[in-house]
C-alpha atoms as a PDB file:
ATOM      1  CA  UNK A   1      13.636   6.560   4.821  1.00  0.00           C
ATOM      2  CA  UNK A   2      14.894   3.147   4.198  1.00  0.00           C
ATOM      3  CA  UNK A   3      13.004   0.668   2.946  1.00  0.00           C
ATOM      4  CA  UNK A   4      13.249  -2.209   4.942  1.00  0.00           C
ATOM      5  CA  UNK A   5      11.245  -3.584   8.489  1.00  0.00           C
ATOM      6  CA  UNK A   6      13.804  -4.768  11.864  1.00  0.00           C
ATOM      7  CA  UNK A   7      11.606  -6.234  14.055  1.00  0.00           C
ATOM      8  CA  UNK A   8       7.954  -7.264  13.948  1.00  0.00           C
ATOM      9  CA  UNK A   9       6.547  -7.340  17.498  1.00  0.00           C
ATOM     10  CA  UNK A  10       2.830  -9.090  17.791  1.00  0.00           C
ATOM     11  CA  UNK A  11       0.989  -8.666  21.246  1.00  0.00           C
ATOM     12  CA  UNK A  12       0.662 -12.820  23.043  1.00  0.00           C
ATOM     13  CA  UNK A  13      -2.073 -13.482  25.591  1.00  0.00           C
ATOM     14  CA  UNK A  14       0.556 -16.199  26.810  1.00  0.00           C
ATOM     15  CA  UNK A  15       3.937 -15.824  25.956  1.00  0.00           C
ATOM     16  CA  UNK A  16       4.926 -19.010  27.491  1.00  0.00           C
ATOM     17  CA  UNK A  17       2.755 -20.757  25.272  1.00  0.00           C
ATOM     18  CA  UNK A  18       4.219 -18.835  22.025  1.00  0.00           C
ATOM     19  CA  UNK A  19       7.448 -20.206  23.128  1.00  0.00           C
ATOM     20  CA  UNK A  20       6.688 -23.288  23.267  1.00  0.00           C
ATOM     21  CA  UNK A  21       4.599 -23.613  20.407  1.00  0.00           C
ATOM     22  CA  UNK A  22       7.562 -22.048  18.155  1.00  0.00           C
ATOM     23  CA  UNK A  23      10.231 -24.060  19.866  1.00  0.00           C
ATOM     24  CA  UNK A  24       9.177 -27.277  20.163  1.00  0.00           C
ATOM     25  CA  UNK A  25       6.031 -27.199  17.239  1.00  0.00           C
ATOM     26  CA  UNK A  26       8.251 -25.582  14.521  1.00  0.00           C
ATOM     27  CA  UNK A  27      11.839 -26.162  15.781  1.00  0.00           C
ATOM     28  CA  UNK A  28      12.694 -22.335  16.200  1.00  0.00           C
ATOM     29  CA  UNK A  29      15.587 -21.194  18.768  1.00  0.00           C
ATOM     30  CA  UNK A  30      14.964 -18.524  20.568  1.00  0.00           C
ATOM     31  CA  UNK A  31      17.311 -15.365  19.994  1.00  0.00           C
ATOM     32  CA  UNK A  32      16.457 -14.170  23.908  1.00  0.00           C
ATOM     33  CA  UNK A  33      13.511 -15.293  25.843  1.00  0.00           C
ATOM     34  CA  UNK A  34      11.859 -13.491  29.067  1.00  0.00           C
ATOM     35  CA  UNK A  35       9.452 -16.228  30.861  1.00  0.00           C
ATOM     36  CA  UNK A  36       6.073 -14.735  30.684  1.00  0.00           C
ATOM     37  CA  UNK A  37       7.052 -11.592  29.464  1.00  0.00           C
ATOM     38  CA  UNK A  38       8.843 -11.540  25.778  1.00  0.00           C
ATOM     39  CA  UNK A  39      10.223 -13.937  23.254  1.00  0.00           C
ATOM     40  CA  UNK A  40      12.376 -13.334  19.971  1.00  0.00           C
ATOM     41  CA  UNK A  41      13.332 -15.434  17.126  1.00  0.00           C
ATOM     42  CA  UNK A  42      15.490 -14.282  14.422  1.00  0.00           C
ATOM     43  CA  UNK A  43      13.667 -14.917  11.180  1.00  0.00           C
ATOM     44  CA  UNK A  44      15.127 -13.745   8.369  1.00  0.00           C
ATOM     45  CA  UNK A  45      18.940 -11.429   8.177  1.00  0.00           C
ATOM     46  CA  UNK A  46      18.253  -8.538  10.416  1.00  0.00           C
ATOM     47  CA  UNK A  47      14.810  -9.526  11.271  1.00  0.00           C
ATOM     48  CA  UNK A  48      13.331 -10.194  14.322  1.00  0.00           C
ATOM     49  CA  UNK A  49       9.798 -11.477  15.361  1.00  0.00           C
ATOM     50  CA  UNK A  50       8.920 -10.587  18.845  1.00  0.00           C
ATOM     51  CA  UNK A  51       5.989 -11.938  21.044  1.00  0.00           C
ATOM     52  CA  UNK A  52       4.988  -9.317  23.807  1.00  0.00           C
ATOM     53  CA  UNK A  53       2.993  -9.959  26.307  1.00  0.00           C
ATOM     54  CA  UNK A  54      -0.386  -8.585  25.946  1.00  0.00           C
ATOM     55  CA  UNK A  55      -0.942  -6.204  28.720  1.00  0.00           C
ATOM     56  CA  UNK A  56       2.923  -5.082  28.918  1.00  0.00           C
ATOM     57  CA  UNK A  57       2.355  -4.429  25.044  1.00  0.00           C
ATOM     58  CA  UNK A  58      -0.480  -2.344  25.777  1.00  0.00           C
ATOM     59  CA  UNK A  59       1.002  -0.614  28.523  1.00  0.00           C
ATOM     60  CA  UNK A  60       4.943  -0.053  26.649  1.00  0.00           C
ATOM     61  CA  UNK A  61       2.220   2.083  23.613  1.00  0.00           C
ATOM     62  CA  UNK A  62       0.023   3.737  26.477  1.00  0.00           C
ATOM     63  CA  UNK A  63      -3.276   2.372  25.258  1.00  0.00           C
ATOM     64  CA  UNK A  64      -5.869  -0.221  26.162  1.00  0.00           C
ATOM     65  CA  UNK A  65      -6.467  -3.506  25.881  1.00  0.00           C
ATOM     66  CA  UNK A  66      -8.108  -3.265  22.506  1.00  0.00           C
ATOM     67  CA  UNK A  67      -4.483  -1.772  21.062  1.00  0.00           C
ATOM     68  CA  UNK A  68      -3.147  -4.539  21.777  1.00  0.00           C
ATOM     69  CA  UNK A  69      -5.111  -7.535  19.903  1.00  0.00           C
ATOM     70  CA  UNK A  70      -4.459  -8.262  16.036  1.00  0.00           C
ATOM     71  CA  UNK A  71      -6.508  -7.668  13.130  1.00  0.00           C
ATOM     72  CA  UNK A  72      -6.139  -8.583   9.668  1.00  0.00           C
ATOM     73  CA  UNK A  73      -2.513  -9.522   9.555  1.00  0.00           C
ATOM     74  CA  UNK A  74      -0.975 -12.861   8.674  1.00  0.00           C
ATOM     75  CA  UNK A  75       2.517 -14.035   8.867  1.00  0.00           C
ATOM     76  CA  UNK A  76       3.713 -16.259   5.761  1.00  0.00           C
ATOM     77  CA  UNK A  77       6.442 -19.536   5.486  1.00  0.00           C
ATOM     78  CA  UNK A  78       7.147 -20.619   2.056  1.00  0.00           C
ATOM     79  CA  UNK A  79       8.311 -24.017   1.910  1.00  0.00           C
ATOM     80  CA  UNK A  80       9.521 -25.997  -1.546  1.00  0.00           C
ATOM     81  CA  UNK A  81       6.405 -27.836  -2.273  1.00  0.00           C
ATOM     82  CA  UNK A  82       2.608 -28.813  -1.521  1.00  0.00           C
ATOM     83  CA  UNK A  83       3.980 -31.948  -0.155  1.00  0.00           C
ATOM     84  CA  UNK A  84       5.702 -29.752   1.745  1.00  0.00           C
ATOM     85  CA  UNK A  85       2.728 -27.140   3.161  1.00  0.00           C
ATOM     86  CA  UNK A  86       1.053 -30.691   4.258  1.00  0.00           C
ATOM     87  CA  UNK A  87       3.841 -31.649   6.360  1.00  0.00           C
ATOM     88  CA  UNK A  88       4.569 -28.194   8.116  1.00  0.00           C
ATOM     89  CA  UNK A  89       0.303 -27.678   8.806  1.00  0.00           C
ATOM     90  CA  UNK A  90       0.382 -31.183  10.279  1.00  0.00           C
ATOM     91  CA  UNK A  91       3.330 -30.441  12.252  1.00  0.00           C
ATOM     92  CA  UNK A  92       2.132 -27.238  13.336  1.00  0.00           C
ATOM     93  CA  UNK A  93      -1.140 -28.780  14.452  1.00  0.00           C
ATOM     94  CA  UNK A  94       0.494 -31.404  16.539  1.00  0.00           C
ATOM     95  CA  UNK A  95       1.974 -28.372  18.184  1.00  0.00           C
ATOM     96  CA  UNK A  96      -1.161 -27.054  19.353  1.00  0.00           C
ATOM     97  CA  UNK A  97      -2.293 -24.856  16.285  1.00  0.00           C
ATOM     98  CA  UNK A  98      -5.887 -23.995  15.621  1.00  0.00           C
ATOM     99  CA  UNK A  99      -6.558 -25.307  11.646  1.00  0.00           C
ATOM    100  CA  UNK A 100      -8.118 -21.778   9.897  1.00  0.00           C
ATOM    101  CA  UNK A 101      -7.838 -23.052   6.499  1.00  0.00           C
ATOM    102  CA  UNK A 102      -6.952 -26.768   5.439  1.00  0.00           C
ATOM    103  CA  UNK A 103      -4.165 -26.833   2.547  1.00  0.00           C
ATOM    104  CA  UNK A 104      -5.658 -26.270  -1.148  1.00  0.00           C
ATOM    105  CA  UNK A 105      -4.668 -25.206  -4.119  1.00  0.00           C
ATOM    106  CA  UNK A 106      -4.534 -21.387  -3.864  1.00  0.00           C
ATOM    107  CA  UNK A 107      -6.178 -18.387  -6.882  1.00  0.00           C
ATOM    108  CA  UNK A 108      -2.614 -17.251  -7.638  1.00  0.00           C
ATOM    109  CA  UNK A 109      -1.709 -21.086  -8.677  1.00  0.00           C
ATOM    110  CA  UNK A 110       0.130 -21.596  -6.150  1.00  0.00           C
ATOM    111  CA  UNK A 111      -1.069 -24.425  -2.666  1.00  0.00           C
ATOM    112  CA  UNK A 112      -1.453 -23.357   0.817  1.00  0.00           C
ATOM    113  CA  UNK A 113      -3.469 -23.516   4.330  1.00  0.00           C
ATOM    114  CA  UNK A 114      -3.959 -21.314   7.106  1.00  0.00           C
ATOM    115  CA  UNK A 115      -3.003 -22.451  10.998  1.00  0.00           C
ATOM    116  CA  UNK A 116      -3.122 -20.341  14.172  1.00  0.00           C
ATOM    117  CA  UNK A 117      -0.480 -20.261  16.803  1.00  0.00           C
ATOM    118  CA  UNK A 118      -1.748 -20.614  20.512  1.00  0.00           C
ATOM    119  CA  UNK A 119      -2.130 -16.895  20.599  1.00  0.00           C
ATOM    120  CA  UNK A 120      -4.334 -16.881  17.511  1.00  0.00           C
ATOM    121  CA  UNK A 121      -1.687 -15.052  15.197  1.00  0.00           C
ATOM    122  CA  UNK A 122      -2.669 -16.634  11.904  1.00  0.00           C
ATOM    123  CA  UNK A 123       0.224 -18.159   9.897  1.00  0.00           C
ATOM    124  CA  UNK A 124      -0.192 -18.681   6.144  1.00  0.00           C
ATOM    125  CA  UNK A 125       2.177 -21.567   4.703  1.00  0.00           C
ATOM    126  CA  UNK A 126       2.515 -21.359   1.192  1.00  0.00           C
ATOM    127  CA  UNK A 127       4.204 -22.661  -2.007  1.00  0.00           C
ATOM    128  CA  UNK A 128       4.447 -20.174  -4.595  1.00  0.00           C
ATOM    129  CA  UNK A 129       6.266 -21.455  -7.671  1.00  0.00           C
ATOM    130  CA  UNK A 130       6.544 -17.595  -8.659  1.00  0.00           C
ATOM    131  CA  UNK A 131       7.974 -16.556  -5.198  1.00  0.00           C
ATOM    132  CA  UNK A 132      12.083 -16.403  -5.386  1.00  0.00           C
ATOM    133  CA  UNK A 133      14.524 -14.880  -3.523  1.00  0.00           C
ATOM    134  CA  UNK A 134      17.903 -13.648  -5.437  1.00  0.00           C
ATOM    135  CA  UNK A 135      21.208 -14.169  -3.801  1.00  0.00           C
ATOM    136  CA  UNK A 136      21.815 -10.313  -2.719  1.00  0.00           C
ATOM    137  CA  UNK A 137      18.070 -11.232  -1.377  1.00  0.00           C
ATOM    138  CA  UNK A 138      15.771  -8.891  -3.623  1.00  0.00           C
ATOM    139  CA  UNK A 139      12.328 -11.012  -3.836  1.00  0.00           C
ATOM    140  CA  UNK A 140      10.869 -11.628  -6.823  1.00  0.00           C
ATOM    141  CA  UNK A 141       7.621 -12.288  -7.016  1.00  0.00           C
ATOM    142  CA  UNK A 142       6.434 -13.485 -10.683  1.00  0.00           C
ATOM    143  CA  UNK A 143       3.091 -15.211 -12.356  1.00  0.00           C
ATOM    144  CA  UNK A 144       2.689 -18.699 -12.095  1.00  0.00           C
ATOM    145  CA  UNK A 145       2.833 -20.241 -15.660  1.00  0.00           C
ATOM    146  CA  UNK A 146       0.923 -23.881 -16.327  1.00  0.00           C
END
């Protein structure tokens, strides 16, 4: 099998809400948008995050309520610099975002903070000075020196 992930499709309590929240909070355009039902943004070359509603995303895997709420999953932005992670948290809370973790220096020596999106999926922003991403688009991910 390939290595390599097309969409990621998270289950929203409100949709409408996500929408909002990623269009006018973060500045995100929409790549097709279904009032109340679905929304997807293009993040990243052939990668798309999807926002489902919750009881259609239940219903399109033919299970319950419970299969279709979150657990233990965070999404992450890395952005150029702590300035940086301070601007996009405050941003993102003037947006409507639930604070989870203010911005602080991080264990891997890096600085980041924690918000939640209306629909409480939990978005990690970050700056990693060992996170880099090659021109052909291979990640590296190396130590922090200093």
């Amino acid at each position: 099998m390939n290595q390599s992930v097309h969409f990621i499709t998270l289950s929203a309590p409100d949709v409408d809400a996500a929408r909002d929240f990623y269009t006018t909070g973060l500045g995100w355009t929409p790549l097709m948008y279904v009032p109340g039902d679905i929304v997807f943004f293009q993040v990243a070359p052939g990668v798309v995050l999807g926002l489902f509603e919750a009881g259609a995303f239940a219903a399109d895997m033919e299970g319950g309520p419970e299969d279709a709420r979150l657990s233990g999953l965070t999404l992450s932005h890395n952005v150029a610099s702590p300035q940086e992670v301070d601007a996009v948290v405050d941003q993102a809370l003037k947006a409507g975002a639930r604070l989870v973790k203010s911005p602080k220096k991080a264990d891997f020596g890096g600085y980041h903070g924690h918000v939640a999106d209306p629909n409480g999926v939990v978005w990690e922003i970050c700056h990693n000075p060992g996170w880099s991403v090659a021109e052909d688009g291979t990640v590296r991910l190396g130590p922090v020196e200093g």
